[in-house]
N, C-alpha and C. Protein backbone atom coordinates (compact mmCIF):
# COMPACT_ATOMS: atom_id res chain seq x y z
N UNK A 1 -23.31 5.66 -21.05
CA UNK A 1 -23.26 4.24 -21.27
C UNK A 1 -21.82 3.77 -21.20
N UNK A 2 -21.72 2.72 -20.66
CA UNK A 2 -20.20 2.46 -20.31
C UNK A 2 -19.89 1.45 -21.56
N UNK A 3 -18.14 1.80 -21.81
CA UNK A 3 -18.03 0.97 -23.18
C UNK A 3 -17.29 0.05 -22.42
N UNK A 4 -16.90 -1.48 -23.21
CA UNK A 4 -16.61 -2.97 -22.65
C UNK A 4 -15.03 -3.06 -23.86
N UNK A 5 -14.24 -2.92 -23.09
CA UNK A 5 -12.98 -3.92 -24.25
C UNK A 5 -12.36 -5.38 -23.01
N UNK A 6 -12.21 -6.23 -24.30
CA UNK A 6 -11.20 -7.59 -23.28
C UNK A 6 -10.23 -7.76 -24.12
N UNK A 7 -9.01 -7.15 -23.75
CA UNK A 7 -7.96 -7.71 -24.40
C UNK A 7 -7.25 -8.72 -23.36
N UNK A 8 -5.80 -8.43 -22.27
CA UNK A 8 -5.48 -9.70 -21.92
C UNK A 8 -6.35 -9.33 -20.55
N UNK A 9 -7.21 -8.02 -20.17
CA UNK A 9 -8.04 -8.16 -19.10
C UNK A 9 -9.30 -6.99 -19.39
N UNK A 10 -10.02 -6.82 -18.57
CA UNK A 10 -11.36 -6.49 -19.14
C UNK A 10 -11.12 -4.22 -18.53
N UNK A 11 -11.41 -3.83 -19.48
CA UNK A 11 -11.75 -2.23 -19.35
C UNK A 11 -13.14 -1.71 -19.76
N UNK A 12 -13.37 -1.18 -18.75
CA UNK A 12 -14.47 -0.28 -18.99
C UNK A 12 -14.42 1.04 -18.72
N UNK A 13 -15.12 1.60 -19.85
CA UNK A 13 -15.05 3.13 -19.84
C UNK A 13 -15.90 4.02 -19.90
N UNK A 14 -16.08 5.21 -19.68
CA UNK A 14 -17.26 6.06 -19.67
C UNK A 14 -17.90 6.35 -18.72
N UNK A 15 -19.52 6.77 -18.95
CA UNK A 15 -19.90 7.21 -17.82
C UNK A 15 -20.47 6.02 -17.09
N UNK A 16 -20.50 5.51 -16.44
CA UNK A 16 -21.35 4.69 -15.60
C UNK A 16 -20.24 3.21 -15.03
N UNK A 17 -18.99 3.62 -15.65
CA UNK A 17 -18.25 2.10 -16.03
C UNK A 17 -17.96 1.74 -14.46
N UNK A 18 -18.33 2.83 -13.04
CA UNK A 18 -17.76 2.02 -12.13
C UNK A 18 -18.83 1.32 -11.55
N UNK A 19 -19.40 1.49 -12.04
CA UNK A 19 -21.20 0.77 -11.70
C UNK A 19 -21.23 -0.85 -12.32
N UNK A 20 -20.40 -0.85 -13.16
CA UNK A 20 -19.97 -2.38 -13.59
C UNK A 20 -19.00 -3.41 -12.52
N UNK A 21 -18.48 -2.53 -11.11
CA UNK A 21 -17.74 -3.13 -10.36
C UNK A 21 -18.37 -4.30 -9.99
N UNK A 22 -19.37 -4.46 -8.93
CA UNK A 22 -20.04 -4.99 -8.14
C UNK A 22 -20.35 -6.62 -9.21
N UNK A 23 -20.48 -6.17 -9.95
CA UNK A 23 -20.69 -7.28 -11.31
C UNK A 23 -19.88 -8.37 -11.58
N UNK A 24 -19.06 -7.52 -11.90
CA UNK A 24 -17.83 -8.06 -12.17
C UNK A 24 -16.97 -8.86 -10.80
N UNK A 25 -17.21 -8.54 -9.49
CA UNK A 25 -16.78 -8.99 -8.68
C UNK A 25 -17.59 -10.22 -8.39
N UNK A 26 -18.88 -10.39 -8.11
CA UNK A 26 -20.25 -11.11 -7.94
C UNK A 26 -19.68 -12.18 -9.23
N UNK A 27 -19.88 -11.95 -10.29
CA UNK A 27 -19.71 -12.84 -11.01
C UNK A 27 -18.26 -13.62 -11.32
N UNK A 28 -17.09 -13.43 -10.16
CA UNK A 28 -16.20 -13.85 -10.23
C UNK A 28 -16.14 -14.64 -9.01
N UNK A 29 -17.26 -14.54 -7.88
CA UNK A 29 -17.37 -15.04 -6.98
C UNK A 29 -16.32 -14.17 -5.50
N UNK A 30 -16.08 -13.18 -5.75
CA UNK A 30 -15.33 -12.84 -4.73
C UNK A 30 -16.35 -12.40 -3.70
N UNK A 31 -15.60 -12.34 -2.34
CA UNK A 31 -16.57 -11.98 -1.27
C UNK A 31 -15.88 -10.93 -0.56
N UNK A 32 -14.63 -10.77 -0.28
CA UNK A 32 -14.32 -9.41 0.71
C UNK A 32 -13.38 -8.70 -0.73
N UNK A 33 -13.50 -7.55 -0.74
CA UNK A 33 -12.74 -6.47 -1.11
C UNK A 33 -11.77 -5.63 -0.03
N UNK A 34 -10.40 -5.82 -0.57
CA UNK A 34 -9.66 -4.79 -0.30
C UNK A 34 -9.78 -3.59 -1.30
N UNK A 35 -10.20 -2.33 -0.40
CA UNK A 35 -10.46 -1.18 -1.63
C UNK A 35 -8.70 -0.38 -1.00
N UNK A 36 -7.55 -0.13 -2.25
CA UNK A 36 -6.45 0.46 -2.04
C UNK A 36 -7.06 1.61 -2.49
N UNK A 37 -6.68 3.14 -1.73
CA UNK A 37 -6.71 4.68 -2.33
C UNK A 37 -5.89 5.25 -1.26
N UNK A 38 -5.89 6.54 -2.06
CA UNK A 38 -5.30 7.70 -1.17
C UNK A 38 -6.27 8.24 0.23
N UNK A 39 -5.17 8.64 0.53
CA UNK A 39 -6.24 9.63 1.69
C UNK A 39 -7.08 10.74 0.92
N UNK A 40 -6.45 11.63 0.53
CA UNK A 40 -7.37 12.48 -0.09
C UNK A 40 -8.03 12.31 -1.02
N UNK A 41 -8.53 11.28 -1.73
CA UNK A 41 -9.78 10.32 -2.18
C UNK A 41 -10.80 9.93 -1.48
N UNK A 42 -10.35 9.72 0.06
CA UNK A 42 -11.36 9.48 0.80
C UNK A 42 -11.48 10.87 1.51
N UNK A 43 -10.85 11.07 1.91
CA UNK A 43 -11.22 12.53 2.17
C UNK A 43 -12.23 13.23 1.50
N UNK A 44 -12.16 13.55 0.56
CA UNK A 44 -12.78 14.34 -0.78
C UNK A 44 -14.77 13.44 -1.40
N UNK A 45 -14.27 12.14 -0.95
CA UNK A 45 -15.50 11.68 -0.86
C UNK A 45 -15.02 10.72 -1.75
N UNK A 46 -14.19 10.82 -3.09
CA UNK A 46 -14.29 10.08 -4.03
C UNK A 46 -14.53 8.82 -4.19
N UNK A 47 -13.36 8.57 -2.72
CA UNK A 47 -13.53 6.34 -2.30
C UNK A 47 -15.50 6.45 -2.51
N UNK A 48 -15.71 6.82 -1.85
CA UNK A 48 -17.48 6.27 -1.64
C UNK A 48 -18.00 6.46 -2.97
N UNK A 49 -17.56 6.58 -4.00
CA UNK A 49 -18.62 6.57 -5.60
C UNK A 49 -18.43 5.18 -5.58
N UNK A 50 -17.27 4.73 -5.08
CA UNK A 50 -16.88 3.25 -5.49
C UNK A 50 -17.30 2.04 -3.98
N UNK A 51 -17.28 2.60 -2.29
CA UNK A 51 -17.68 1.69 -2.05
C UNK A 51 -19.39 2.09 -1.59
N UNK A 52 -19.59 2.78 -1.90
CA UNK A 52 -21.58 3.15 -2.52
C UNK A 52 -22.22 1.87 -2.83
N UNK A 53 -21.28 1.82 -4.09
CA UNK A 53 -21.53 0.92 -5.18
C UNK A 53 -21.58 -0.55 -4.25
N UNK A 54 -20.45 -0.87 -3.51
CA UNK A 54 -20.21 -2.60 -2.88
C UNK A 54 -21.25 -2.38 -1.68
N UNK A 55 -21.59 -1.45 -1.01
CA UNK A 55 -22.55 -1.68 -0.01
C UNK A 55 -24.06 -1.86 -0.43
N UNK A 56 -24.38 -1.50 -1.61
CA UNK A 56 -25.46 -1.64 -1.94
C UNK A 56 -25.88 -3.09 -2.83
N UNK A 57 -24.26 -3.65 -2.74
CA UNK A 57 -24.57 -4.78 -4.02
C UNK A 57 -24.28 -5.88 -2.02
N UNK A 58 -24.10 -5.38 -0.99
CA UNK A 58 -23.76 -6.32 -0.39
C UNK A 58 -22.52 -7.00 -0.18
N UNK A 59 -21.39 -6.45 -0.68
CA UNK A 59 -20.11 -6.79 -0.73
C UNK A 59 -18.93 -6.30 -0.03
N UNK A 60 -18.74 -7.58 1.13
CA UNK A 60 -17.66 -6.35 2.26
C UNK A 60 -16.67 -6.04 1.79
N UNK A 61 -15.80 -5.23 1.99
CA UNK A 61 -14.59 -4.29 2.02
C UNK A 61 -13.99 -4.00 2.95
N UNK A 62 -12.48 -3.73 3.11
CA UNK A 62 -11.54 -2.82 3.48
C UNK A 62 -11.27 -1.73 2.94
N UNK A 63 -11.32 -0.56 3.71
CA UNK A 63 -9.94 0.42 2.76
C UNK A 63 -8.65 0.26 3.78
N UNK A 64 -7.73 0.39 2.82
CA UNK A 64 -6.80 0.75 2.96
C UNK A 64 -6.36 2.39 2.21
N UNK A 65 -5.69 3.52 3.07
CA UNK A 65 -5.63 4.42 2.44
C UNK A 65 -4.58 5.17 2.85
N UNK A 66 -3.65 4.41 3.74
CA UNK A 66 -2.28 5.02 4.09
C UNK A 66 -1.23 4.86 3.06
N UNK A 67 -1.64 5.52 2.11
CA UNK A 67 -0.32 5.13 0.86
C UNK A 67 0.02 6.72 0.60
N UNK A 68 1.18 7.47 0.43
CA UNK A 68 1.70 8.59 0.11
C UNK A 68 2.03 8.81 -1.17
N UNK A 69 2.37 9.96 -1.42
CA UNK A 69 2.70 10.08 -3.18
C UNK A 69 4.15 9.69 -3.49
N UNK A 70 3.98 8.14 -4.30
CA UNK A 70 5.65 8.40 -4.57
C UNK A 70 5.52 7.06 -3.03
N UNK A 71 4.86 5.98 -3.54
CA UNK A 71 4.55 5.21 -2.61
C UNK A 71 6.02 4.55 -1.94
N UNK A 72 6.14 3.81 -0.83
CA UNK A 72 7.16 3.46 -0.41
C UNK A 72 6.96 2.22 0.53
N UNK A 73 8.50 1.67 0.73
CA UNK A 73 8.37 -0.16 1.33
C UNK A 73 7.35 -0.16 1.95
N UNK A 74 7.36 0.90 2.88
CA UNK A 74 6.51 0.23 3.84
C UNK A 74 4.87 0.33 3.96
N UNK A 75 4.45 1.49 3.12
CA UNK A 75 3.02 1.77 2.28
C UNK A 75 2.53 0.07 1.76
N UNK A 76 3.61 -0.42 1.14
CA UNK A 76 3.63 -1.91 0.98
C UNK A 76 3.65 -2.95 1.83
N UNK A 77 4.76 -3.05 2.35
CA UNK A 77 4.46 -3.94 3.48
C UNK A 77 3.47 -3.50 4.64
N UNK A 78 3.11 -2.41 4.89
CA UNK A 78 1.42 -2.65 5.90
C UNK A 78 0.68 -2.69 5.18
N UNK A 79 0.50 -2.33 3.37
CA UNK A 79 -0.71 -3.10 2.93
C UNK A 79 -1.22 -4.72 2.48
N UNK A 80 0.18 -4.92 2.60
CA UNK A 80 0.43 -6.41 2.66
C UNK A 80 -0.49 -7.20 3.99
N UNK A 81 -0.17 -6.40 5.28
CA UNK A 81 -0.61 -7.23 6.73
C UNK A 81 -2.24 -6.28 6.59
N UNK A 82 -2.39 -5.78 5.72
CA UNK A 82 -3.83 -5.24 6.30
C UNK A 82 -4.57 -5.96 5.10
N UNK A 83 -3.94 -6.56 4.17
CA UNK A 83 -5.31 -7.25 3.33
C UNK A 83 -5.25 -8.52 3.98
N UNK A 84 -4.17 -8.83 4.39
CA UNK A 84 -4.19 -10.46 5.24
C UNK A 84 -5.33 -9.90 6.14
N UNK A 85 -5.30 -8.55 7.22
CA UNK A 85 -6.34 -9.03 8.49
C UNK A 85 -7.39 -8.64 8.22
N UNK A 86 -7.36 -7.61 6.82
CA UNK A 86 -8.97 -8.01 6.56
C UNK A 86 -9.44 -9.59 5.63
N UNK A 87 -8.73 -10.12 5.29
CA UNK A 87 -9.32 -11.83 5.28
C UNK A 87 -9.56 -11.51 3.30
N UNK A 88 -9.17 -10.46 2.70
CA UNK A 88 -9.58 -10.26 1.25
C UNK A 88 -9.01 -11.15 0.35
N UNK A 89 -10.19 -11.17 -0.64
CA UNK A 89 -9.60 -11.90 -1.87
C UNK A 89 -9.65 -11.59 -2.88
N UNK A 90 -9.55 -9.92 -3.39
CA UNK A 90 -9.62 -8.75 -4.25
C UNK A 90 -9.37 -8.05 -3.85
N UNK A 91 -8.85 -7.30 -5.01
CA UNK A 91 -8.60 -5.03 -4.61
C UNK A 91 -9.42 -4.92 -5.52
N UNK A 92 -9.58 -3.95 -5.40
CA UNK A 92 -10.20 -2.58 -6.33
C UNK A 92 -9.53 -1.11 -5.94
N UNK A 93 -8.80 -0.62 -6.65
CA UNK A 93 -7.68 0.30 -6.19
C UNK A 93 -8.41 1.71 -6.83
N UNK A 94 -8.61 2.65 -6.27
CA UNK A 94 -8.86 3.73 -6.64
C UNK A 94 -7.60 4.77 -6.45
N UNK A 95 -7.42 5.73 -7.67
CA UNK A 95 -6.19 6.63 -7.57
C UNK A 95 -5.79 7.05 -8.74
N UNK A 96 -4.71 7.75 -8.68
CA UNK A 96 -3.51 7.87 -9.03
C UNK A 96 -2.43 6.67 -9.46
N UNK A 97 -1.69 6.92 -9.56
CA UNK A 97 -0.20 6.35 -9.98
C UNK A 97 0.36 5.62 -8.68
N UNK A 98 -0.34 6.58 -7.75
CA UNK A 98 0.50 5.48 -6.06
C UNK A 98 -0.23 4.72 -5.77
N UNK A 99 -1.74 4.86 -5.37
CA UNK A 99 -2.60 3.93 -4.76
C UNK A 99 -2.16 2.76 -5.93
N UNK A 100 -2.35 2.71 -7.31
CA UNK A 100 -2.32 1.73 -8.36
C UNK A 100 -0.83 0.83 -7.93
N UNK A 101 -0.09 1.41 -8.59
CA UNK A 101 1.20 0.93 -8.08
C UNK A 101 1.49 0.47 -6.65
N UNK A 102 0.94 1.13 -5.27
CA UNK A 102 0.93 -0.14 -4.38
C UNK A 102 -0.09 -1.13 -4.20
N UNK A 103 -0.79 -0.98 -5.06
CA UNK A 103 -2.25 -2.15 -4.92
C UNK A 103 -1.31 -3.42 -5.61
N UNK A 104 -0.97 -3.35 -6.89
CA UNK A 104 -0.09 -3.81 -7.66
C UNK A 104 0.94 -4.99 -6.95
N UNK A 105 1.66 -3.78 -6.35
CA UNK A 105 2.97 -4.86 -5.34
C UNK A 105 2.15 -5.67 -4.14
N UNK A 106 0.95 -5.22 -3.43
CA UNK A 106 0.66 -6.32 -2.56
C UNK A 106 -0.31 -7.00 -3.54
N UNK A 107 -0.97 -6.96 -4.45
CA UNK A 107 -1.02 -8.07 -4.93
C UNK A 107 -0.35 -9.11 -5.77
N UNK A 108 0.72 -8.97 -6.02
CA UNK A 108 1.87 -9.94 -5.99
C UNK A 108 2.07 -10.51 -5.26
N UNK A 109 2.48 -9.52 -3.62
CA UNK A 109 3.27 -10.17 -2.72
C UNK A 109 2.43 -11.25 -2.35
N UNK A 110 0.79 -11.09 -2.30
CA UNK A 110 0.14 -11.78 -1.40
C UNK A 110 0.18 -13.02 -2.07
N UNK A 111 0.44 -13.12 -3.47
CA UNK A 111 -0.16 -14.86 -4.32
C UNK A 111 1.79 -15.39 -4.05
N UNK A 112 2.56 -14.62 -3.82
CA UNK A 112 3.68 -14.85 -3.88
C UNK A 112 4.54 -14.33 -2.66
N UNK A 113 4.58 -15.17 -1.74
CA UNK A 113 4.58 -14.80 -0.24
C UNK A 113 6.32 -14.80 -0.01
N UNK A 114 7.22 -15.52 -1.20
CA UNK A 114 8.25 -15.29 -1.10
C UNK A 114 9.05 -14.56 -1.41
N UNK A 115 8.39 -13.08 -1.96
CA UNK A 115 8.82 -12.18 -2.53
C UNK A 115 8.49 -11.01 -1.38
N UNK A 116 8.06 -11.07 -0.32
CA UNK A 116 7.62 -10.13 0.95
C UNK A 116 8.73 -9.07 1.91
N UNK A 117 10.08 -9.62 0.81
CA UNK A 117 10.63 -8.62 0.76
C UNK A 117 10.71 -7.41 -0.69
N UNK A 118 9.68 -6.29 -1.02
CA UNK A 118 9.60 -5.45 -1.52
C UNK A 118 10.81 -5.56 -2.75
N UNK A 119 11.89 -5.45 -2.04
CA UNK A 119 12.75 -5.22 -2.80
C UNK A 119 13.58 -6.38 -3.72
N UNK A 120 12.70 -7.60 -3.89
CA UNK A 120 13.20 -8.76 -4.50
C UNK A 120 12.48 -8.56 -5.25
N UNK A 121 11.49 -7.75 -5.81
CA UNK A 121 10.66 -7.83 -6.54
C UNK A 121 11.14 -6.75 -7.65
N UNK A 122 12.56 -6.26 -7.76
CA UNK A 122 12.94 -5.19 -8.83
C UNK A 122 13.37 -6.12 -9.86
N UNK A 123 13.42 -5.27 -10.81
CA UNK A 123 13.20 -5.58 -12.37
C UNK A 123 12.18 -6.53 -12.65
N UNK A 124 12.97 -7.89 -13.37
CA UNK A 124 11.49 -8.74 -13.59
C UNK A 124 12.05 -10.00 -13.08
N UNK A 125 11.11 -10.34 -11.50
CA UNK A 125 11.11 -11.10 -10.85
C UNK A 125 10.38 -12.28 -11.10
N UNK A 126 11.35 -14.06 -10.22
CA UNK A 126 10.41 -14.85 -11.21
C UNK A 126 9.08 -15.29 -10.84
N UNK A 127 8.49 -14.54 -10.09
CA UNK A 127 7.00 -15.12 -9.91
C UNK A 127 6.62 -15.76 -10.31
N UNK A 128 6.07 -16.91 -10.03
CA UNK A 128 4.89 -18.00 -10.13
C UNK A 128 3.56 -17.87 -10.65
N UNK A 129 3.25 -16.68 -9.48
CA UNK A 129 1.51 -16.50 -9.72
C UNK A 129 0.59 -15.19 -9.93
N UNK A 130 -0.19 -15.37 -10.89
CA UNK A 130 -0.48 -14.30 -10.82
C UNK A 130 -1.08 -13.08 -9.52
N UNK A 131 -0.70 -12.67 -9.66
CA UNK A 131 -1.74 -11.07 -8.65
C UNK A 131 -2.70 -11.29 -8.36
N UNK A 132 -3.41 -10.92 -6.97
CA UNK A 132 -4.70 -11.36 -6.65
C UNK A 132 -5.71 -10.39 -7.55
N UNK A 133 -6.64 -10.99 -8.32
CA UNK A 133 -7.74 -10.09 -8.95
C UNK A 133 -7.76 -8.76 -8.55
N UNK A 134 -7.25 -7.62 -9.45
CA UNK A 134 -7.66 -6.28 -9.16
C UNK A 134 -8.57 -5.47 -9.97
N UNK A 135 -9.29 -4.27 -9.80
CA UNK A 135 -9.95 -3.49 -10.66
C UNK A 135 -9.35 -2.52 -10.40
N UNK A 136 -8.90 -2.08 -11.79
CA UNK A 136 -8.50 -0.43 -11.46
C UNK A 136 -9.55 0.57 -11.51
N UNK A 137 -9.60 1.67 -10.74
CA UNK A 137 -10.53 3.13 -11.43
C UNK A 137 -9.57 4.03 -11.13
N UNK A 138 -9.23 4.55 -12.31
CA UNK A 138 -8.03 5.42 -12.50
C UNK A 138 -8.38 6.42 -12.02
N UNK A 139 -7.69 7.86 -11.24
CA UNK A 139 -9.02 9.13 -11.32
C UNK A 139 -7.82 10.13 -11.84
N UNK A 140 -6.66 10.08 -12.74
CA UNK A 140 -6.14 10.77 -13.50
C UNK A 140 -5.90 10.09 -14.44
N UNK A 141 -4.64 10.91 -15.60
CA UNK A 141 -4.67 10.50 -16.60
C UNK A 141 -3.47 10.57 -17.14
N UNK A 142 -2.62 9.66 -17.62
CA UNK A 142 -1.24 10.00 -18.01
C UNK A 142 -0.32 8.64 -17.42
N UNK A 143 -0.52 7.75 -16.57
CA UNK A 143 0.60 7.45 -15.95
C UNK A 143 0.51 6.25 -16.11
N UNK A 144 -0.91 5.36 -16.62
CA UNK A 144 -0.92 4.21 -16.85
C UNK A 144 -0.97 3.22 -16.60
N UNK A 145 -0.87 3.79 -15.00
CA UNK A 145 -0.30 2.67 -13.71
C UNK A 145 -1.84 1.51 -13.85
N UNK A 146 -2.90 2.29 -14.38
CA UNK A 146 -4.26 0.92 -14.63
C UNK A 146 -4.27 -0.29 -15.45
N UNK A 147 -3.06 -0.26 -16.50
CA UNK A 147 -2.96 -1.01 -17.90
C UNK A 147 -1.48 -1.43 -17.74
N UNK A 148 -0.66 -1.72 -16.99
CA UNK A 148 0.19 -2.12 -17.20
C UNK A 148 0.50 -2.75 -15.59
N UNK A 149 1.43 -4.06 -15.86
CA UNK A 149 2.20 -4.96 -14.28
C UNK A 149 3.21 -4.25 -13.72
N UNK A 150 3.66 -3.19 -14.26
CA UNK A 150 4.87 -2.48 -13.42
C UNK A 150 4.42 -1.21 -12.46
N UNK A 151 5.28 -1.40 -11.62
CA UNK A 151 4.75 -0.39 -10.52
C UNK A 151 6.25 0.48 -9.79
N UNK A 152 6.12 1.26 -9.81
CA UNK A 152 7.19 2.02 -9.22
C UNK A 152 6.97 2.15 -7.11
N UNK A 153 8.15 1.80 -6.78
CA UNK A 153 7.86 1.77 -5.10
C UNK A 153 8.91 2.62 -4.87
N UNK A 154 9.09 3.50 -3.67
CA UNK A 154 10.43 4.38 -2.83
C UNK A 154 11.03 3.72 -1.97
């Protein structure tokens, strides 16, 4: 049974909690998903527990999954031009510490188009707007990159 907290955004946990995606997206009205992961997430099968889930609820997607460990500018800036040409208006980031952390920076960059240089965005930049709606599904443990706005880039 998946458990529910909302503090300044909504977590779910346990067994079943990514089965709450599709929900949560539907009831926010979004229609395309950008899904951010690693390669070897999709490789391994893992991406598909999660877009299983959006094809069966009817909900298109992208992946994006060219991000490396220890993500870098430009992992960013082409995920920047690939959620523009897939037309998205959500992530859902599956990963690690990198996929999270570059899901993170293009969704900044994208609500905040004047920051599209990567590197204007160190320390604490003055953004305007928030991040385009993301869901995290963490698939380790330790790094936090799901619960917190900071993101580390190379």
């Amino acid at each position: 049974m998946a458990n529910r907290i909302v503090l300044n955004t909504i977590s779910y946990h346990g067994a079943g909690a990514i089965q709450e995606i599709p929900g949560e997206l539907q009831r926010r009205g979004y229609k395309k998903v950008f899904v951010c992961t690693d390669p070897d997430l999709v490789k391994f099968g893992v991406a598909t527990k999660v877009t299983d889930l959006l094809d069966e609820a009817g909900i298109a997607y992208s992946v994006y999954s060219d991000i490396k460990p220890n993500p870098t500018i430009q992992n960013v800036t082409d995920g920047v031009e690939a959620f523009k040409a897939a037309e998205a208006d959500s992530i859902v980031t599956i990963g690690g510490g990198s996929a999270m952390d570059t899901a993170k920076a293009i969704g900044v960059i994208i609500t905040n188009p004047e920051f599209a240089d990567v590197r204007s965005l160190e320390g604490v930049a003055p953004t305007k707007n928030h991040a385009v709606f993301t869901i995290a599904v963490p698939t380790t443990a330790g790094t936090a990159a799901e619960v917190t706005i900071n993101y580390v880039i190379t």
